[in-house]
N, C-alpha and C. Protein backbone atom coordinates (compact mmCIF):
# COMPACT_ATOMS: atom_id res chain seq x y z
N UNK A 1 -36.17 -1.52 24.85
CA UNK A 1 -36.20 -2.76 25.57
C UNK A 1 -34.78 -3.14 25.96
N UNK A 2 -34.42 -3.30 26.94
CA UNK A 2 -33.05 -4.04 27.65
C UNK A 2 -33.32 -5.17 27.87
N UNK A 3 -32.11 -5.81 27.83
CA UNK A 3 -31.94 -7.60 28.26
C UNK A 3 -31.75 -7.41 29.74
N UNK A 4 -32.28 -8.65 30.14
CA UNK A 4 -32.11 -8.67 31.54
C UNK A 4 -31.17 -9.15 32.24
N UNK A 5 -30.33 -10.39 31.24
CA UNK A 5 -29.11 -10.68 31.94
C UNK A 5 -27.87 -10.34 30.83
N UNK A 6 -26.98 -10.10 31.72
CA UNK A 6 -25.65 -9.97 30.58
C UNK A 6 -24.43 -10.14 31.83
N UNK A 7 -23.46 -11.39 30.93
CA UNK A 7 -22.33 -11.77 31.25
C UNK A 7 -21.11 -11.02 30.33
N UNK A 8 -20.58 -9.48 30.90
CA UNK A 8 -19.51 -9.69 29.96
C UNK A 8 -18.77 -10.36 30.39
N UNK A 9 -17.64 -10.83 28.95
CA UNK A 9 -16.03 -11.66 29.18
C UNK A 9 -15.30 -10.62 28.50
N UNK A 10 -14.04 -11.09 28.37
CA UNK A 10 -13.03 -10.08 28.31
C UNK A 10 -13.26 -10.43 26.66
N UNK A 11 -13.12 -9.09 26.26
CA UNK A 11 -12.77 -8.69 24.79
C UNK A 11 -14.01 -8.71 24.29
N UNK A 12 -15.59 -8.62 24.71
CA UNK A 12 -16.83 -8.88 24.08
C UNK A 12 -17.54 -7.59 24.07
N UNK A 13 -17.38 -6.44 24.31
CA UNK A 13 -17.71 -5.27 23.37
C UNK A 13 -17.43 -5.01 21.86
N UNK A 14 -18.91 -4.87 21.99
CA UNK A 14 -18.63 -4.74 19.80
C UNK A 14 -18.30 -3.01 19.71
N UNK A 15 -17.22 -2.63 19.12
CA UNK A 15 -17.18 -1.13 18.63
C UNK A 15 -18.64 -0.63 17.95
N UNK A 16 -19.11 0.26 18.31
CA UNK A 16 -20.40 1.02 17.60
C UNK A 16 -21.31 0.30 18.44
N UNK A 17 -20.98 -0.27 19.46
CA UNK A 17 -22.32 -0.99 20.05
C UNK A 17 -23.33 -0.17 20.87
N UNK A 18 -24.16 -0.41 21.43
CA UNK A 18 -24.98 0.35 22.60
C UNK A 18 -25.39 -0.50 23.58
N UNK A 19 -25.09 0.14 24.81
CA UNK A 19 -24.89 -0.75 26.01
C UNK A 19 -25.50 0.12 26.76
N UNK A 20 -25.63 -0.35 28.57
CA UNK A 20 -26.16 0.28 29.37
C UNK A 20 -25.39 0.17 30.23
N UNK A 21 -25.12 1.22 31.24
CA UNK A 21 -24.06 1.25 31.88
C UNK A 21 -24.21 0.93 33.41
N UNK A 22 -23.49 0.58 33.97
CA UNK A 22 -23.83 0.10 35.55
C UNK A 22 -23.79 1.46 36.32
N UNK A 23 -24.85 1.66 37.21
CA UNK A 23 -24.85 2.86 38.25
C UNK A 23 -23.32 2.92 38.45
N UNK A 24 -22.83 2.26 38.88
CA UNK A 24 -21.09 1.85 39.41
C UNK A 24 -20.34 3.30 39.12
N UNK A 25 -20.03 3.18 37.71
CA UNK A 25 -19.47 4.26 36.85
C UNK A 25 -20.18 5.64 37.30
N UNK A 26 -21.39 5.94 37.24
CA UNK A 26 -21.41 7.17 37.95
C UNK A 26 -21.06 7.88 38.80
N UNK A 27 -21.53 6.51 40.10
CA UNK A 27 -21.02 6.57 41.52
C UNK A 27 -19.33 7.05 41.37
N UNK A 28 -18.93 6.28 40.41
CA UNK A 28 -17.28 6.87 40.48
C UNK A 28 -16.57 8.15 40.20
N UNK A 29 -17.73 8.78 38.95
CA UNK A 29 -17.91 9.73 38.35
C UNK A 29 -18.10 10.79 38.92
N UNK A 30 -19.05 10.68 40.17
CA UNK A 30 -19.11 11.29 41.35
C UNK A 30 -18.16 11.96 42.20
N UNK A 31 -17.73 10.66 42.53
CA UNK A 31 -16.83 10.31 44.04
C UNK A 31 -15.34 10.79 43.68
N UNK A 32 -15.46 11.26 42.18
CA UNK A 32 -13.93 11.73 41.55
C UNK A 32 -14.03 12.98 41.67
N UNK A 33 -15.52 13.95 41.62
CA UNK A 33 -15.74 15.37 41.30
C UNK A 33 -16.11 15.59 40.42
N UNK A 34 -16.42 14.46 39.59
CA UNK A 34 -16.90 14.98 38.00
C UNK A 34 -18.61 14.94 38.40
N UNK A 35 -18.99 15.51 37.17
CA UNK A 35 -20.67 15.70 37.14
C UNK A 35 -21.23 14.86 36.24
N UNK A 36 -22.11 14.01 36.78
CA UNK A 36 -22.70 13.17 35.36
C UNK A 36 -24.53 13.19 35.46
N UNK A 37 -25.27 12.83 34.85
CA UNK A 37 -26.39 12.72 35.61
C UNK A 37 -26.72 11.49 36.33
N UNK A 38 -26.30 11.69 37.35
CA UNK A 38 -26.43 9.97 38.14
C UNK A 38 -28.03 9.85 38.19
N UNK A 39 -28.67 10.56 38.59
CA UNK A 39 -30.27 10.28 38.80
C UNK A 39 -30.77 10.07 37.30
N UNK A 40 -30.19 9.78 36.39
CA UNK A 40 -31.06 8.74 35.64
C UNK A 40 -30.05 7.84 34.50
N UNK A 41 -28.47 8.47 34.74
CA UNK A 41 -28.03 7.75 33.80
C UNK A 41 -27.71 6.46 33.83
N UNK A 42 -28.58 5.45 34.97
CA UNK A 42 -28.52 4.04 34.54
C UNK A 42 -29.62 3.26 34.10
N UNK A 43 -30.08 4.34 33.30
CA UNK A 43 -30.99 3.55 32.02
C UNK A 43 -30.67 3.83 30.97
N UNK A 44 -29.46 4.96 30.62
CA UNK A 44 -28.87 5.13 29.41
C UNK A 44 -28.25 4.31 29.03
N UNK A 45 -28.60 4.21 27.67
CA UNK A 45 -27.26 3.29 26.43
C UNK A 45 -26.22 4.09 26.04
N UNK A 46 -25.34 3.66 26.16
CA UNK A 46 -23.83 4.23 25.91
C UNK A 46 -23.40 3.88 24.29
N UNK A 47 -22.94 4.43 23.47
CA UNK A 47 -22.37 4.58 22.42
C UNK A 47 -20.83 4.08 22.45
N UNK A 48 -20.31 2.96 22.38
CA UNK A 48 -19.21 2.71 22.70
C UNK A 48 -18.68 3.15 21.14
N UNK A 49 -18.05 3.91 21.00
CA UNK A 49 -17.45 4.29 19.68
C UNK A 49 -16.28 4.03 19.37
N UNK A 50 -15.19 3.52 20.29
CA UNK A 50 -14.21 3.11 20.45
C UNK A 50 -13.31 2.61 21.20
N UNK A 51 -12.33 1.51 21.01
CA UNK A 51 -11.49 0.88 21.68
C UNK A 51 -10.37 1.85 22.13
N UNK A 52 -9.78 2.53 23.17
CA UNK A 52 -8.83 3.27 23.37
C UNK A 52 -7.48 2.68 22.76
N UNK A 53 -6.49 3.38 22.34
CA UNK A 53 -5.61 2.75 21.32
C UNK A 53 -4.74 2.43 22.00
N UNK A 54 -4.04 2.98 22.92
CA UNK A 54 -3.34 3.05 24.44
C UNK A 54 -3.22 2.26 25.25
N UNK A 55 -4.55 1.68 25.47
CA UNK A 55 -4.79 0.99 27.16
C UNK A 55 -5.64 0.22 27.00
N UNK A 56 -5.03 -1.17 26.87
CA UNK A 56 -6.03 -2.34 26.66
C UNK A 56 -6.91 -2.40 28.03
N UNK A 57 -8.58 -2.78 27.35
CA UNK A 57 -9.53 -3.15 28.09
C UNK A 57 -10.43 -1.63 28.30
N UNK A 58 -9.59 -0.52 28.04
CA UNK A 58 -10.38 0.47 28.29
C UNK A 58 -11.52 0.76 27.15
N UNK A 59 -12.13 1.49 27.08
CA UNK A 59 -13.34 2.07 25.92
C UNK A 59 -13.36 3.75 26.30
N UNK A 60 -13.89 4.27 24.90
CA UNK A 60 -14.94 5.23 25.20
C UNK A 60 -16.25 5.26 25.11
N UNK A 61 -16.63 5.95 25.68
CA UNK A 61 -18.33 5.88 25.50
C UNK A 61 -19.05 6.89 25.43
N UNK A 62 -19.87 7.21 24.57
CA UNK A 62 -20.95 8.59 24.43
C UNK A 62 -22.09 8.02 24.90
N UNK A 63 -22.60 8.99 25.84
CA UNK A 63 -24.41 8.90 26.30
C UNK A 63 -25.31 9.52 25.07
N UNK A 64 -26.11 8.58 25.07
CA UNK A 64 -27.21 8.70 23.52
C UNK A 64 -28.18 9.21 24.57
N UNK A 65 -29.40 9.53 23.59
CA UNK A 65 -30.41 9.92 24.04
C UNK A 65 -31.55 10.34 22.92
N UNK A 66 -32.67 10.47 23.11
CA UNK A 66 -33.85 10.88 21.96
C UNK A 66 -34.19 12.22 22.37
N UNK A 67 -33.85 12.73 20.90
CA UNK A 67 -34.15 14.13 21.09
C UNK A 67 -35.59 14.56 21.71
N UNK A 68 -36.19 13.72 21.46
CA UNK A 68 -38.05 14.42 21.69
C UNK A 68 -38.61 14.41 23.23
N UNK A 69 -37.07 13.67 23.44
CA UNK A 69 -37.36 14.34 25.76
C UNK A 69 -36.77 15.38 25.71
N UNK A 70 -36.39 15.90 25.37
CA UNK A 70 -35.19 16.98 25.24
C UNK A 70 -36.66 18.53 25.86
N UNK A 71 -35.88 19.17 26.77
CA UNK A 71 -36.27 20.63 26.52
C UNK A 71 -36.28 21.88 25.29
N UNK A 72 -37.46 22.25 25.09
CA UNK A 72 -37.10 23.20 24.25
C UNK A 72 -35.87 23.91 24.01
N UNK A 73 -35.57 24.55 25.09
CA UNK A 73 -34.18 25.38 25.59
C UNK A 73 -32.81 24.94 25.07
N UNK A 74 -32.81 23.04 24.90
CA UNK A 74 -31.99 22.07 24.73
C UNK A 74 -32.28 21.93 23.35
N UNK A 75 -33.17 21.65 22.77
CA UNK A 75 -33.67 21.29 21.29
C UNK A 75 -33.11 22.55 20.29
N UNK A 76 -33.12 24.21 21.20
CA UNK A 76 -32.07 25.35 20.68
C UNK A 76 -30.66 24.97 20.68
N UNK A 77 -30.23 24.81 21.59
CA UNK A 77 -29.11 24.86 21.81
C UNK A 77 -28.29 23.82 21.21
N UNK A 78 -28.77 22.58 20.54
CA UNK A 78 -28.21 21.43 19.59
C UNK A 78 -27.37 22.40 18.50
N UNK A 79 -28.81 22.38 17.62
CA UNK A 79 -28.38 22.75 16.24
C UNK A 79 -27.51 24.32 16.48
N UNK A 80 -27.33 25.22 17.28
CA UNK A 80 -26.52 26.43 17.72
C UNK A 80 -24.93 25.57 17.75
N UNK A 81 -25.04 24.53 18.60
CA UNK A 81 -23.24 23.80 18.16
C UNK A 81 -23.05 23.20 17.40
N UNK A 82 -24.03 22.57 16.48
CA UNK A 82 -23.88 22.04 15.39
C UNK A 82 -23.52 22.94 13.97
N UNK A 83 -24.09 24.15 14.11
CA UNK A 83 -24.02 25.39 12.81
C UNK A 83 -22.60 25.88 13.48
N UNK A 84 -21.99 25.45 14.25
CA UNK A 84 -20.00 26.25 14.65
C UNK A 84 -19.27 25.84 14.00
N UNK A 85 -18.52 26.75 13.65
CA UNK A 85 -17.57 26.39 12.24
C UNK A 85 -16.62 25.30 13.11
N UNK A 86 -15.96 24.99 12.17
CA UNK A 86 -15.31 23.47 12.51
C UNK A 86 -14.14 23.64 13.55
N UNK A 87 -13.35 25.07 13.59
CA UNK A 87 -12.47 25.44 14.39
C UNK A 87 -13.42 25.52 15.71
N UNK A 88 -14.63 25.90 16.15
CA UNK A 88 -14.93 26.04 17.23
C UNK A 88 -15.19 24.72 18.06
N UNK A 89 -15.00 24.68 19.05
CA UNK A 89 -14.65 23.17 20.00
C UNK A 89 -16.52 22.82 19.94
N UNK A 90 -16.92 24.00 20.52
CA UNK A 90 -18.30 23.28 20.65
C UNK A 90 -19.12 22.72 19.18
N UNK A 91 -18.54 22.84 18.31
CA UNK A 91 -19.51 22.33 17.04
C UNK A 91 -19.13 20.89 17.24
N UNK A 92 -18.28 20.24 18.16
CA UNK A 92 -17.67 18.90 18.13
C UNK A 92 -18.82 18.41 19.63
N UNK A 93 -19.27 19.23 20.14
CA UNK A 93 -19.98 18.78 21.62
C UNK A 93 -21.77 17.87 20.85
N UNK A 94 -22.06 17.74 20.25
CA UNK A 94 -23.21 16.81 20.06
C UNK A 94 -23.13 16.16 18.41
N UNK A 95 -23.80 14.74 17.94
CA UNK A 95 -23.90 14.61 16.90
C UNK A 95 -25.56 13.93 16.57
N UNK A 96 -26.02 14.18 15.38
CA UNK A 96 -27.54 13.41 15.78
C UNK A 96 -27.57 12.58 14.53
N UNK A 97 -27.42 11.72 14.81
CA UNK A 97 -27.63 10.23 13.97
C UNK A 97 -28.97 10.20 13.44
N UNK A 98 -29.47 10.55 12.40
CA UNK A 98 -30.52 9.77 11.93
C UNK A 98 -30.81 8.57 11.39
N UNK A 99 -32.18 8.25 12.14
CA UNK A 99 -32.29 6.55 12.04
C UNK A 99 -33.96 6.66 12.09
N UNK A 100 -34.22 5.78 12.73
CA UNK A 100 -35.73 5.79 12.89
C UNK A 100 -36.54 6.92 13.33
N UNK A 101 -35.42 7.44 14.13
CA UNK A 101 -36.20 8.40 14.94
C UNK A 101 -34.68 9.32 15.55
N UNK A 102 -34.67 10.94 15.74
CA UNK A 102 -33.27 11.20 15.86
C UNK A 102 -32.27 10.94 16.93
N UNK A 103 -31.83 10.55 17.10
CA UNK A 103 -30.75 10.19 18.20
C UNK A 103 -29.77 11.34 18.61
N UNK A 104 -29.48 11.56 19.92
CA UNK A 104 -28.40 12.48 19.87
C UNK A 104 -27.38 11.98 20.85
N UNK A 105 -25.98 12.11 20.21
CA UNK A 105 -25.02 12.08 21.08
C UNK A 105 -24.20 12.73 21.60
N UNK A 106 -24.15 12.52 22.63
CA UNK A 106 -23.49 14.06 23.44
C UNK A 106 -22.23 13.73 23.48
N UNK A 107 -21.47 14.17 22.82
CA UNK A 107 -19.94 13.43 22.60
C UNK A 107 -19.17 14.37 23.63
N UNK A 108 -19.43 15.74 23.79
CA UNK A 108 -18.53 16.34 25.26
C UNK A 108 -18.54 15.42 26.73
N UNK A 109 -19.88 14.63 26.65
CA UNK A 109 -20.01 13.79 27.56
C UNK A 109 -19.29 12.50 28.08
N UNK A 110 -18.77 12.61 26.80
CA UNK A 110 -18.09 10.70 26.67
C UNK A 110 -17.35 10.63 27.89
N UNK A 111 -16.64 9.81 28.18
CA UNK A 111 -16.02 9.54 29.72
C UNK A 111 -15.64 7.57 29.10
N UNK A 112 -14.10 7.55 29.42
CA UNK A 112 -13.46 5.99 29.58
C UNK A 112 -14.73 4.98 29.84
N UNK A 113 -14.27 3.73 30.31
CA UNK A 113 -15.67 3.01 30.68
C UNK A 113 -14.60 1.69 30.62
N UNK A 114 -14.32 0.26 31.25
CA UNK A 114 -14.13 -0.79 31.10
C UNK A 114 -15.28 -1.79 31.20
N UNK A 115 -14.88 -2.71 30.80
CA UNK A 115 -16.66 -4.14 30.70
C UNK A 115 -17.05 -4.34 32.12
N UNK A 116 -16.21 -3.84 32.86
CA UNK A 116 -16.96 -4.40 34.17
C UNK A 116 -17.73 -3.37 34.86
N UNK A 117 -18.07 -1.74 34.00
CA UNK A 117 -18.86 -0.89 34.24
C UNK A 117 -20.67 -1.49 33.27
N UNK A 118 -20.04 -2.30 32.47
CA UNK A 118 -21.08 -2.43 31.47
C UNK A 118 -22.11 -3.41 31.92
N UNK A 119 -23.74 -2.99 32.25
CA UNK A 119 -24.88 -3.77 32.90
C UNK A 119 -24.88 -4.94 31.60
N UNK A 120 -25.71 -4.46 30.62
CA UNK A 120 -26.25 -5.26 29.57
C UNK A 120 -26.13 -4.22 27.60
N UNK A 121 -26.05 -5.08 27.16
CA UNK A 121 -27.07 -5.04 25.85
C UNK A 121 -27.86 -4.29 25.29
N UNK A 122 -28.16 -2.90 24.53
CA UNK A 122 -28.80 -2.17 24.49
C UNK A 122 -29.62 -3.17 23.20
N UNK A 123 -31.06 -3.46 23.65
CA UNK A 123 -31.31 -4.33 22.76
C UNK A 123 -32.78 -3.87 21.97
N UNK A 124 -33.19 -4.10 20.52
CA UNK A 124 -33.83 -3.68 20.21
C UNK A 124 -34.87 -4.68 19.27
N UNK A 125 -35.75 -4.65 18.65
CA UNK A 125 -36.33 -6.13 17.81
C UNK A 125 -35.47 -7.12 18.38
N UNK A 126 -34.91 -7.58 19.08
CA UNK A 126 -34.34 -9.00 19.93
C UNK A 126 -33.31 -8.81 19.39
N UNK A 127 -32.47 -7.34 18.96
CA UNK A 127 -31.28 -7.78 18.47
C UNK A 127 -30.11 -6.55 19.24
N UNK A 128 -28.82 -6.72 19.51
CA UNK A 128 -28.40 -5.48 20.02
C UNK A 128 -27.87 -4.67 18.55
N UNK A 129 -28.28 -3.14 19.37
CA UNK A 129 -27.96 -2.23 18.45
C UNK A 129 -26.74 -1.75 18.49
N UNK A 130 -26.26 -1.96 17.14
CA UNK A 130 -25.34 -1.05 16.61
C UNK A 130 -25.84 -0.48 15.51
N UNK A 131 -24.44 0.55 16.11
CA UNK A 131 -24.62 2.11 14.88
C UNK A 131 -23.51 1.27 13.30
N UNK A 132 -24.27 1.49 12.40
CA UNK A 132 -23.90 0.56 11.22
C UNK A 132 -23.83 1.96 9.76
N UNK A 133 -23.62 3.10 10.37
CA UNK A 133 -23.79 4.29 9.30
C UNK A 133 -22.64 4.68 9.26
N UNK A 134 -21.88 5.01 8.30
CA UNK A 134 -20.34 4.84 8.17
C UNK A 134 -20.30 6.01 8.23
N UNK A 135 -21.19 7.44 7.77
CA UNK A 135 -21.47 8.53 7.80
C UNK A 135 -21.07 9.09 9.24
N UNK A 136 -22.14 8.56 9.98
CA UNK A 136 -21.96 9.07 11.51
C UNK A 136 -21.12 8.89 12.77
N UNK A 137 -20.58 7.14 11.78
CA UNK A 137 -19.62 6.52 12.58
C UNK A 137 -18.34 7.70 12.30
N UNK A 138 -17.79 8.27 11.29
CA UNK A 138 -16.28 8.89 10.82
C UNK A 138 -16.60 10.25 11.81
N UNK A 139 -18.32 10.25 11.71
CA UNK A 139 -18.20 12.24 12.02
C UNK A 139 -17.85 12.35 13.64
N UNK A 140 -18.44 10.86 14.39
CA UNK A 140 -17.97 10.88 16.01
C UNK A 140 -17.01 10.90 16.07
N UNK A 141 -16.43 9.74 15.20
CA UNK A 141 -14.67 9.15 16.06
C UNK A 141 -14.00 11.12 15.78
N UNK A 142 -14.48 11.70 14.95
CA UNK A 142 -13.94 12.79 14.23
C UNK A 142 -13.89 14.03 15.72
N UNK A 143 -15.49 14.22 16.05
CA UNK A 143 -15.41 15.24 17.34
C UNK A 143 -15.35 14.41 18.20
N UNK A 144 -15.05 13.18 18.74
CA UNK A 144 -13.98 12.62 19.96
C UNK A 144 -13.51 13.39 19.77
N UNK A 145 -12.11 12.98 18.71
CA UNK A 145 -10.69 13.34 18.93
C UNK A 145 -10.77 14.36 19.05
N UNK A 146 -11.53 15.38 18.43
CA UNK A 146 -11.29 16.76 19.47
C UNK A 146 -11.55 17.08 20.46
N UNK A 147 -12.63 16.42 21.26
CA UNK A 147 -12.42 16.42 22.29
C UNK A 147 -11.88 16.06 23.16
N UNK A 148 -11.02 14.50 23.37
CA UNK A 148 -10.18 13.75 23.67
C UNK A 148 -9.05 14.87 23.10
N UNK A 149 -8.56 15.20 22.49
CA UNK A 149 -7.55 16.80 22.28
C UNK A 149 -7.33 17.68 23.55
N UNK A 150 -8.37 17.93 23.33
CA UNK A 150 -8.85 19.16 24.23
C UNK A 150 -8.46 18.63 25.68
N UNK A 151 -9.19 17.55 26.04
CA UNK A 151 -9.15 17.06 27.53
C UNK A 151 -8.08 17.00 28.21
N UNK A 152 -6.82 16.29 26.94
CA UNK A 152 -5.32 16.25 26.98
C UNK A 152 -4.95 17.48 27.58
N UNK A 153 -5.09 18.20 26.87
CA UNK A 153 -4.26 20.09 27.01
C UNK A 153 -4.80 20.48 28.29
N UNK A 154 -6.18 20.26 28.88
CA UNK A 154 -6.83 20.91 30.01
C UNK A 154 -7.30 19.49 30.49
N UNK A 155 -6.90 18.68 31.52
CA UNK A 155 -7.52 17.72 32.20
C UNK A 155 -8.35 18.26 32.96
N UNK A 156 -9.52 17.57 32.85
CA UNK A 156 -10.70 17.39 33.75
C UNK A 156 -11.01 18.76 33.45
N UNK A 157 -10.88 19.19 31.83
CA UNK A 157 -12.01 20.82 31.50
C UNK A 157 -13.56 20.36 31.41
N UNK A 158 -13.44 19.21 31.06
CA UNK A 158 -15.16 18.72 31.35
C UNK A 158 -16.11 17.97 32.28
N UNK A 159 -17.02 18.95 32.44
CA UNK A 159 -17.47 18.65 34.22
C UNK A 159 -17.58 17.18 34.65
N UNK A 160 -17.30 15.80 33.82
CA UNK A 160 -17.46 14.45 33.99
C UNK A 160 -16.10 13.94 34.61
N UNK A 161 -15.01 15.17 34.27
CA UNK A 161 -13.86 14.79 35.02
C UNK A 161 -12.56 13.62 33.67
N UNK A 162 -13.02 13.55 32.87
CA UNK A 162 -12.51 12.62 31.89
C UNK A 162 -10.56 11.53 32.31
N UNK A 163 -9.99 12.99 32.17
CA UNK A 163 -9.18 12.90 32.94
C UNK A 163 -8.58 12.16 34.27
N UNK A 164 -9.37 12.08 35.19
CA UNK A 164 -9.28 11.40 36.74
C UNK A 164 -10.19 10.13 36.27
N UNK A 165 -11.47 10.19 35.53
CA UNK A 165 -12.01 8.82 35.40
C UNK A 165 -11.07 7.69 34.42
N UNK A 166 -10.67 8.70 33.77
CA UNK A 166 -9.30 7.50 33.12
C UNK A 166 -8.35 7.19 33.63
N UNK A 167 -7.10 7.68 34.91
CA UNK A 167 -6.39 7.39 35.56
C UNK A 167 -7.11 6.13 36.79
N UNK A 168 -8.41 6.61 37.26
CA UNK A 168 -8.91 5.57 38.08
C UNK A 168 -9.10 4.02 37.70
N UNK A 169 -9.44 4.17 36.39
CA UNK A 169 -10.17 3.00 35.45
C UNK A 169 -8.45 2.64 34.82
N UNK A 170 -8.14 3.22 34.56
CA UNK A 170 -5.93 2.53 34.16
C UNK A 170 -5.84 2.30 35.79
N UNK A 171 -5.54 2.59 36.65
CA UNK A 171 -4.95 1.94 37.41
C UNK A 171 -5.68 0.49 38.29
N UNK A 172 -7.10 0.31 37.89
CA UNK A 172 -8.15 -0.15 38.61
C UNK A 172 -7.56 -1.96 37.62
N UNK A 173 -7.45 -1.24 35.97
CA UNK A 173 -7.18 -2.81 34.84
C UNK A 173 -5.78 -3.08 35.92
N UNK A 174 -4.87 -1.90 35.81
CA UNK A 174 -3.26 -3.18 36.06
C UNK A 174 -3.78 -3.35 37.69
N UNK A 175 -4.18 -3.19 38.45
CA UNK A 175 -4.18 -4.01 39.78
C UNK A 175 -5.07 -5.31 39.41
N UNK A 176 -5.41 -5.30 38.37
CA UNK A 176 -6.52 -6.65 37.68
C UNK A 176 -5.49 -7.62 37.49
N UNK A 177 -4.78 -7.09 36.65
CA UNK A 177 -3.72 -7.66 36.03
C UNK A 177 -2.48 -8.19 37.16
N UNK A 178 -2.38 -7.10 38.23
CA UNK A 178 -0.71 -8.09 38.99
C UNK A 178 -1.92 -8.71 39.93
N UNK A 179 -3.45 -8.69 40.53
CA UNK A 179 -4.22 -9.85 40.99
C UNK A 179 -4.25 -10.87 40.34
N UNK A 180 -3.97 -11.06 39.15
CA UNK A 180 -4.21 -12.32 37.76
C UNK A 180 -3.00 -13.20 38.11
N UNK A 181 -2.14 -12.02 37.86
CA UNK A 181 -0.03 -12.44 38.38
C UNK A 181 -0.08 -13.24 39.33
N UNK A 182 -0.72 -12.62 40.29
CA UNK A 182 -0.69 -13.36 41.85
C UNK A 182 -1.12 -14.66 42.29
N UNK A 183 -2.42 -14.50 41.50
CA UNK A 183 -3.04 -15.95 41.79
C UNK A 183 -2.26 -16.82 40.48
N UNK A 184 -2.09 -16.93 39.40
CA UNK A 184 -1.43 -17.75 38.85
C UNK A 184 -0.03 -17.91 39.60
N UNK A 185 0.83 -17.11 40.05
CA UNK A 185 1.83 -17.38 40.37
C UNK A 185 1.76 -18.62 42.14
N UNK A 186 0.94 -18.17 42.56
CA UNK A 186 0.32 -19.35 43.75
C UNK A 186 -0.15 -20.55 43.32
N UNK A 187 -0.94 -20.18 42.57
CA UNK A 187 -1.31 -21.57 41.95
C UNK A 187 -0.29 -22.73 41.44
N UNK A 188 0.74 -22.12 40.58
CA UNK A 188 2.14 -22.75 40.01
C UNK A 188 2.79 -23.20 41.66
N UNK A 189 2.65 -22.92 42.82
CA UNK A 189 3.85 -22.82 43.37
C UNK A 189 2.93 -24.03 44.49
């Protein structure tokens, strides 16, 4: 169930939250060269797993999903990167949260994100969900950083483009920021 309206303000993403993301971000995702699934990923909830440490206002975000849409072919190929020893990059490409039912997150997927990509509320019994498992929370932030590693050394090695969607989304906040400059500084004058 999604909420139907949502106002973000600045600083109102909860870390571990789940959100839904605005077509917007795809379209950009796109229009950069990266690959995302635009034909359906604006009904996905995003995994915001973290505040970027770097660049205020930015996020990361993992696309969740339920394993039991999943293709057979796909339902192989999980647990195959999950059994890779810890040196191999791909044992860091998915994690599956158990909860009610299994969740998977595609953490090669993650891609930047600011609040003004963010639709609404990933909401559930009338409440929004967060991930509250300290277990699963250490093992993401854990294959991020390797992948966020990785991305560093080879920009844009992953077909979402990571790389170019974070330079677009940094330069998109400070023109926010000297527009903020501008009009306060008119306003004073």
């Amino acid at each position: 169930m999604y909420t139907t309206a949502f106002s973000m303000q600045e600083d109102t993403m909860v870390e571990n939250g789940l959100y839904v993301v605005k077509r917007d971000i795809l379209e950009i995702i796109s229009s950069l060269g990266g690959d995302c699934d635009i034909n359906y990923g604006n009904k996905r909830p995003v995994f915001c797993c973290l505040k970027d440490n770097k660049v205020d206002g930015l996020y990361w975000a993992i696309p969740t999903s339920d394993i039991a849409h999943r293709e057979d072919k796909q339902k192989t190929f999980y647990p195959f990167c999950l059994s890779r020893p810890d040196s191999d990059l791909r044992s860091c490409y998915y994690h599956i949260a158990k909860t009610t039912k299994d969740a998977l997150y595609k953490i090669s997927s993650c891609y930047p994100i600011t609040e003004k990509y963010v639709d609404h509320e990933f909401i559930s019994n009338n409440k929004h969900v967060i991930m509250r498992k300290q277990q699963d929370i250490v093992e993401i932030r854990r294959k991020m950083r390797r992948i966020l590693s990785m991305e560093s050394k080879r920009p844009n090695y992953f077909p979402q483009h990571i790389t170019e969607l974070k330079n677009y989304l940094i330069d998109e906040l400070h023109q926010n920021v000297l527009n903020e400059v501008a009009v306060t500084l008119e306003q004073e004058n």
